[in-house]
Every structure is written in structure tokens, then in C-alpha cells.
C-alpha atoms as a PDB file:
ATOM      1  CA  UNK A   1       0.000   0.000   0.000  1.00  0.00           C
ATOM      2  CA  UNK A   2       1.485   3.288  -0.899  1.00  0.00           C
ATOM      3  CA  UNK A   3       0.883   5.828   1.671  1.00  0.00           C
ATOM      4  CA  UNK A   4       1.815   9.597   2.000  1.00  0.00           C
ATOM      5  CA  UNK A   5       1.660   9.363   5.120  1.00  0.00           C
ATOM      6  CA  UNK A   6       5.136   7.911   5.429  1.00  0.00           C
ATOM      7  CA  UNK A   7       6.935  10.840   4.165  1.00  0.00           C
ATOM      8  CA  UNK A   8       5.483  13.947   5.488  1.00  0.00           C
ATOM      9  CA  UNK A   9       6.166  14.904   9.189  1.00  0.00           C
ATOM     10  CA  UNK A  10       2.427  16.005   9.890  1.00  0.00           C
ATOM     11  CA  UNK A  11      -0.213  13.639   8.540  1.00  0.00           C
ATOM     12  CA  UNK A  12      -3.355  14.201  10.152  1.00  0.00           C
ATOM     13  CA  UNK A  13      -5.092  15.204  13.318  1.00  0.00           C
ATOM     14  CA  UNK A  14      -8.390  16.877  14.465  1.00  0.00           C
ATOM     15  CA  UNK A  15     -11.102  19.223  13.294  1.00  0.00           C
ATOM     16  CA  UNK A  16     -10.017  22.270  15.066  1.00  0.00           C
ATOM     17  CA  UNK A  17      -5.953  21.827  14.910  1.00  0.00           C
ATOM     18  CA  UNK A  18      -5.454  21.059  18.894  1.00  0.00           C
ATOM     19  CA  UNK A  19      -4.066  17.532  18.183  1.00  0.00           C
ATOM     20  CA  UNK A  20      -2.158  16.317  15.210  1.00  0.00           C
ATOM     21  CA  UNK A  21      -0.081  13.040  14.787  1.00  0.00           C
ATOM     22  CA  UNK A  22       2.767  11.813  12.396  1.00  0.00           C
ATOM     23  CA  UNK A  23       3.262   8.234  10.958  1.00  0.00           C
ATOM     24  CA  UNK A  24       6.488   7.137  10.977  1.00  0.00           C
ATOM     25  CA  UNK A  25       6.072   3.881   8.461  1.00  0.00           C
ATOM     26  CA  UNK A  26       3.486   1.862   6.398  1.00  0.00           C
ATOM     27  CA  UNK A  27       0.161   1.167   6.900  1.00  0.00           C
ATOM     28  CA  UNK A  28      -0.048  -2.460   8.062  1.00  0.00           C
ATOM     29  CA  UNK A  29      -4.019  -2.286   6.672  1.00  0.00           C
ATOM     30  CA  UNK A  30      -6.957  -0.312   5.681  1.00  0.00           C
ATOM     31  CA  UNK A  31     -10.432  -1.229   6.285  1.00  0.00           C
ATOM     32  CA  UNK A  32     -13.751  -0.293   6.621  1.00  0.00           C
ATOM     33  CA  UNK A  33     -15.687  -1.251   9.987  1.00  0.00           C
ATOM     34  CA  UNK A  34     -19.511  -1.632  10.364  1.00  0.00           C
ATOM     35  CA  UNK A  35     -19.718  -2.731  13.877  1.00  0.00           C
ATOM     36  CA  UNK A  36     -21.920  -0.900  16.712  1.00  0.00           C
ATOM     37  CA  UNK A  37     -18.611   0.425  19.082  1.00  0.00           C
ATOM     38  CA  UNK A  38     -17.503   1.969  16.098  1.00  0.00           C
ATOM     39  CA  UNK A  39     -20.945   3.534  14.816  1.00  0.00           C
ATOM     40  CA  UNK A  40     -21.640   5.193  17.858  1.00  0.00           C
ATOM     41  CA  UNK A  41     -18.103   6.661  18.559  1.00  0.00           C
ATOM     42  CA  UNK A  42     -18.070   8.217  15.008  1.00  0.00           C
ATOM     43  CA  UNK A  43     -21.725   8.942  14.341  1.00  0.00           C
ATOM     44  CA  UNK A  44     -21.894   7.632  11.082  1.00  0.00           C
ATOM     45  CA  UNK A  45     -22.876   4.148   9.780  1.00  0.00           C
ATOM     46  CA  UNK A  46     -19.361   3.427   8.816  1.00  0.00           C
ATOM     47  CA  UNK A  47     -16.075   4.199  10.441  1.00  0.00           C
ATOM     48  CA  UNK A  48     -13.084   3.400   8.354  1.00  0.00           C
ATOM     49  CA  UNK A  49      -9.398   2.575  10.164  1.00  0.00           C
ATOM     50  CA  UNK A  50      -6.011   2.490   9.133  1.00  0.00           C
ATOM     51  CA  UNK A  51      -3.867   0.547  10.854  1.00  0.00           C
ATOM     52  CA  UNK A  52      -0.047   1.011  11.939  1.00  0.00           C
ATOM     53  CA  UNK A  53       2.538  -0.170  14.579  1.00  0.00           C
ATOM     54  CA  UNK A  54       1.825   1.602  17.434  1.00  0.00           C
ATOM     55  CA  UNK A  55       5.375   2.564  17.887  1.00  0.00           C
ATOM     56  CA  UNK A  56       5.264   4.694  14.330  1.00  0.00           C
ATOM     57  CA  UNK A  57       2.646   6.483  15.655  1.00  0.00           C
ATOM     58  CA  UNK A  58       3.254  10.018  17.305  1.00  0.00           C
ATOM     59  CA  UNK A  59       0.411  12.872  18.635  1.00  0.00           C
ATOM     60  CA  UNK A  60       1.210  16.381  19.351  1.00  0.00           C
ATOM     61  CA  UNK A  61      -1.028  18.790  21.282  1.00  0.00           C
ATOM     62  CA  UNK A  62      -2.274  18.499  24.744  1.00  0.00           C
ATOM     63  CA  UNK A  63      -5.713  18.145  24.035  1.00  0.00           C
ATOM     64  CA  UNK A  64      -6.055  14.444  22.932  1.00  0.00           C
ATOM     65  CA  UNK A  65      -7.871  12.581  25.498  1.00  0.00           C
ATOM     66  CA  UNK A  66      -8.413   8.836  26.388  1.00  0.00           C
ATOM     67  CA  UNK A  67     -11.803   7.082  26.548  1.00  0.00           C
ATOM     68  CA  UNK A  68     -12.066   3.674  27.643  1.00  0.00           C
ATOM     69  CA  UNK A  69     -15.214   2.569  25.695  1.00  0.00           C
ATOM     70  CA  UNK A  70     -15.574  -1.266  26.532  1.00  0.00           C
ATOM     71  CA  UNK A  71     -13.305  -3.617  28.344  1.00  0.00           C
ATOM     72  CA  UNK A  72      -9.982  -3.937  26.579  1.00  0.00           C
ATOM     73  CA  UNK A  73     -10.500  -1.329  24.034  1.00  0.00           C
ATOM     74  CA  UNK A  74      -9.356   2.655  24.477  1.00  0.00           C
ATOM     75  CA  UNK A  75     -10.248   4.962  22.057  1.00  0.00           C
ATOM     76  CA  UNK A  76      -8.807   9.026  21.209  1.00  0.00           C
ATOM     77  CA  UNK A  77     -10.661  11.879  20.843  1.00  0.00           C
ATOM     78  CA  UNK A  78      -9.564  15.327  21.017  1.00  0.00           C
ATOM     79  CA  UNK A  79     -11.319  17.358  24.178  1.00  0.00           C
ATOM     80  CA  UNK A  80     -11.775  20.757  22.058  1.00  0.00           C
ATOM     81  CA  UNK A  81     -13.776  19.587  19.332  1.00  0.00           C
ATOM     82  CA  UNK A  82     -14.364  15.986  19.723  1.00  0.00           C
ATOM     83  CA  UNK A  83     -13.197  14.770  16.700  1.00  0.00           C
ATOM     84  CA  UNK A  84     -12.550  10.601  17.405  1.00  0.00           C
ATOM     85  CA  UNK A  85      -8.812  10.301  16.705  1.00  0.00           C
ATOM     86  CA  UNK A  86      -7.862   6.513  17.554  1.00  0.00           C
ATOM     87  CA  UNK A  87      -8.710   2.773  18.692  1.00  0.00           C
ATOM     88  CA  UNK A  88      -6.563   0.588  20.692  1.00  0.00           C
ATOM     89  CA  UNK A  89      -7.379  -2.607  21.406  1.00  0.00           C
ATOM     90  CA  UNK A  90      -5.381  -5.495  23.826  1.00  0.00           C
ATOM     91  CA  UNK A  91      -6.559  -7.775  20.671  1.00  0.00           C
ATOM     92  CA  UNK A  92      -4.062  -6.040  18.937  1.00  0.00           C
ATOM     93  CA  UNK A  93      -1.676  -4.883  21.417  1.00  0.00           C
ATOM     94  CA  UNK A  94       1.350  -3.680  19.102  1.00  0.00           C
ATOM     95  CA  UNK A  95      -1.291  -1.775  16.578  1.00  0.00           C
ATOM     96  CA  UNK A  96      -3.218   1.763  16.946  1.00  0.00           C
ATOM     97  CA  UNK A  97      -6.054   2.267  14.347  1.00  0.00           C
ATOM     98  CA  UNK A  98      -6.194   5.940  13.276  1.00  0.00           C
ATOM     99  CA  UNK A  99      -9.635   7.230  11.364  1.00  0.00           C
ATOM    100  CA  UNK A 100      -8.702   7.356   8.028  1.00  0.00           C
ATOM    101  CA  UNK A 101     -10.717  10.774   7.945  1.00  0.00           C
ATOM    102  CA  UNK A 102      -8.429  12.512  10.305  1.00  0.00           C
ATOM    103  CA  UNK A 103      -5.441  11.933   7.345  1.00  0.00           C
ATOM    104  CA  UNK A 104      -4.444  15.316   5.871  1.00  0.00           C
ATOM    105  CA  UNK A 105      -4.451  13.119   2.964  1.00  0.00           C
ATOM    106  CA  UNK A 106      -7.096   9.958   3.367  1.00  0.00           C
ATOM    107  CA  UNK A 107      -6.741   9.671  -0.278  1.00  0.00           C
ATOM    108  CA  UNK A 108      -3.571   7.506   0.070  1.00  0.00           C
ATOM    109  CA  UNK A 109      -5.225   5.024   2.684  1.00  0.00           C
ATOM    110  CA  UNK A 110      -8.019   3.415   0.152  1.00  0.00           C
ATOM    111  CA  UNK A 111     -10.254   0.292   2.505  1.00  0.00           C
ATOM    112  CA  UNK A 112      -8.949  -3.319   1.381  1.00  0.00           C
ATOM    113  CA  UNK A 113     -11.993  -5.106   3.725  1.00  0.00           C
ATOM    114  CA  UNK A 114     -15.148  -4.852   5.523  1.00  0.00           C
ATOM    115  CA  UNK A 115     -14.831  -5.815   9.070  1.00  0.00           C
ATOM    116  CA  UNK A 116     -18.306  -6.766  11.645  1.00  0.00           C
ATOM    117  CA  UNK A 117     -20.253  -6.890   8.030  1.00  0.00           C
ATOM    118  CA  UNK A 118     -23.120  -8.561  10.337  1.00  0.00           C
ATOM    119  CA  UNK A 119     -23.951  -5.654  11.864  1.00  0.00           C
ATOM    120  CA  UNK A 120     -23.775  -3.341   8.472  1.00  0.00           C
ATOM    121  CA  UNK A 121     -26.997  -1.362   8.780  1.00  0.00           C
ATOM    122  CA  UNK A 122     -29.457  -2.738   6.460  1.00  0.00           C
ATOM    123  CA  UNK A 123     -30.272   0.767   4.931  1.00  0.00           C
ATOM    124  CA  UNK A 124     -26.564   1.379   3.538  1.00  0.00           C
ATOM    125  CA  UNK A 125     -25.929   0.078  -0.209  1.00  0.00           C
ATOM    126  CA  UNK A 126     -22.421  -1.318  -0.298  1.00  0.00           C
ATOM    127  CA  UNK A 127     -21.450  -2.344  -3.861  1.00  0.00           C
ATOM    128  CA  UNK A 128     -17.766  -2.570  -3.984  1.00  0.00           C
ATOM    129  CA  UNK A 129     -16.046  -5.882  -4.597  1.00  0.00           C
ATOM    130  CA  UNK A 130     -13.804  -5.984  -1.245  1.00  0.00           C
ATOM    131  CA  UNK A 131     -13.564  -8.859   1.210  1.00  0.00           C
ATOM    132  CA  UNK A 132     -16.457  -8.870   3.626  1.00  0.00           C
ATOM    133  CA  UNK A 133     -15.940  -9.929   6.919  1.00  0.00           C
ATOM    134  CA  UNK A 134     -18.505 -10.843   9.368  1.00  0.00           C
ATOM    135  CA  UNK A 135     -16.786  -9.845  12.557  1.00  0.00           C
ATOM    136  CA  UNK A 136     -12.889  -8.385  12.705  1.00  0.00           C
ATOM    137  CA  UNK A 137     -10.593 -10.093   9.839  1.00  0.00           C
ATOM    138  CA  UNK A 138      -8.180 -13.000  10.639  1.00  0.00           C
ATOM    139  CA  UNK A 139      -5.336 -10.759   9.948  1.00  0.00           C
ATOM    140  CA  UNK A 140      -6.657  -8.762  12.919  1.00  0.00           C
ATOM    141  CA  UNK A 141      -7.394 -11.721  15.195  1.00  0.00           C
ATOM    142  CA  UNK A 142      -3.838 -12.736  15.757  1.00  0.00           C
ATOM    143  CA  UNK A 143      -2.847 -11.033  18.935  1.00  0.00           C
ATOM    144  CA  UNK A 144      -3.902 -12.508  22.705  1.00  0.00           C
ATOM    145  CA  UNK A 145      -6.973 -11.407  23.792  1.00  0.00           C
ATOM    146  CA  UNK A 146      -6.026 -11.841  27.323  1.00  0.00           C
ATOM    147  CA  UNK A 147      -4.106  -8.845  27.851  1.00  0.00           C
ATOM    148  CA  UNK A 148      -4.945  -5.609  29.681  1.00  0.00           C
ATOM    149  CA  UNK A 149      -4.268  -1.989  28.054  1.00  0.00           C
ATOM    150  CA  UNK A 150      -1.645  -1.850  31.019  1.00  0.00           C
ATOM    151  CA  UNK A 151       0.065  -4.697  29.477  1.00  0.00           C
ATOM    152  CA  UNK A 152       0.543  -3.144  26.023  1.00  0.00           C
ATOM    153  CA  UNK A 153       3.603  -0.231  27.016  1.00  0.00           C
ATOM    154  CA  UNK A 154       0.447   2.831  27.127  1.00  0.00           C
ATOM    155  CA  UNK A 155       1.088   4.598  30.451  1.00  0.00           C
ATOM    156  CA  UNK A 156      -1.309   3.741  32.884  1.00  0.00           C
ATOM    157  CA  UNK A 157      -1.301   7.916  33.510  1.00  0.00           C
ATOM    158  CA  UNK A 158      -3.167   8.225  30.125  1.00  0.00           C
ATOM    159  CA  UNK A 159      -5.699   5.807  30.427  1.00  0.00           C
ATOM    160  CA  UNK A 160      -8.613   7.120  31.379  1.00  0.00           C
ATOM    161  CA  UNK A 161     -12.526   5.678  32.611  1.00  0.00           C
ATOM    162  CA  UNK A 162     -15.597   6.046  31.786  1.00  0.00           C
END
């Protein structure tokens, strides 16, 4: 996957500016996600993700704030103008999934799969020819479920509750 995200030094962030992040390699994938968690966070009835080693991964600002949304799973927003920003998951506990919308160019980040297809709403008209996955893709599913977000290196000072 080519990506311009892997040469510029400021690839994305929030609505408003407070928060931006760099990518510091390749995409590892690209998808789109139709599941419930993900509907609700965004406000739309499709989020789509890009993933990347969490270590290639930097934010600036002081505004980006952690929300732990369900057990295991943190998700990134920034607190001026709530624009959703990441998802972390301990299923994947060496990945961060940015929005592909927050990209200052989400051109370069095209979807490659559907993930949670069985909860698509029934209203949306999906015609493309990509892989449709009824909940998250193989690829995804590798990592050990059994870990806490303490376990994955994020600093227990920026993990935040409900």
C-alpha cells in the first residue's frame, strides 16, 4: 500500500488543529468497519481505520484525550472539538487504528476489507467488490486477547474511565 503518510512529518489530526499526529512507516491495513462500538463513537454508519505499529505512531497537542469505551478497548478523541482520533485494542496490542478521515491526505489510505459486516446497517448500499468480513478479519485476530491496556507499554497515567 502506498501511503503519504510515510513521508510527510504532519499527517493528520483533528477538526479544530489542537491535536495532530505523524506516521512514521506503512500502513499495516486499511479497512472499513460496520460494527456498533464503532458507529456510535463516530456517528456515522461506517467508520473506516487504518492501521499502523503503534510505535510509528506520534500525537502532538495536549488536548487528545483517552476514553475507555468497553473492556480492553481505548479509544482518542480530542477534548476541544471531539473529533474521534484513535482505537486501541489489547486484541491487537502492538497496533493503533487511526480514522482514516483525520489523514491530511485519506486519499492515500483506500479500505482493502469490511470488518463486523453482520452488523452493516441494512439501509446502507455497499457495492464494492472488497472482502467482507462478518466480525474483525483473521489478519486482525492474531494477537492474545487476554491482555490488559496496562500490558501493552500505554502509560497507565493516560488511560482514562468512563
Amino acid at each position: 500500500m502506498t501511503a503519504v503518510a510515510a513521508v510527510e512529518a504532519d499527517v493528520g489530526g483533528c477538526l479544530c488543529g489542537a491535536v495532530r499526529f505523524s506516521v512514521a512507516a506503512e500502513p499495516i491495513w486499511s479497512a472499513y468497519c460496520h460494527c456498533n462500538s464503532c458507529r456510535h463513537a463516530t456517528g456515522s454508519p461506517v467508520a473506516a481505520f487504518v492501521g499502523f505499529n503503534q510505535e510509528s505512531v506520534h500525537f502532538r497537542g495536549d488536548a487528545r484525550r483517552l476514553f475507555s469505551s468497553s473492556p480492553g478497548v481505548e479509544r482518542s478523541y480530542c477534548a476541544t472539538c471531539g473529533s474521534p482520533l484513535s482505537y486501541r485494542s489489547v486484541r491487537w496490542p502492538n497496533e493503533i487504528h487511526l480514522y482514516t478521515s483525520t489523514f491530511d491526505h485519506p486519499i492515500a489510505y483506500p479500505p482493502t476489507f469490511h470488518v463486523h459486516w453482520a452488523e452493516k446497517l441494512p439501509w446502507l448500499v455497499i457495492t464494492d467488490s472488497l472482502p467482507k468480513h462478518d466480525h474483525a478479519s483473521s489478519h486482525m485476530d492474531a494477537a492474545d486477547a487476554s491482555l490488559s491496556l496496562s500490558d501493552t507499554g500505554v502509560p497507565v497515567d493516560l488511560q482514562t474511565a468512563k
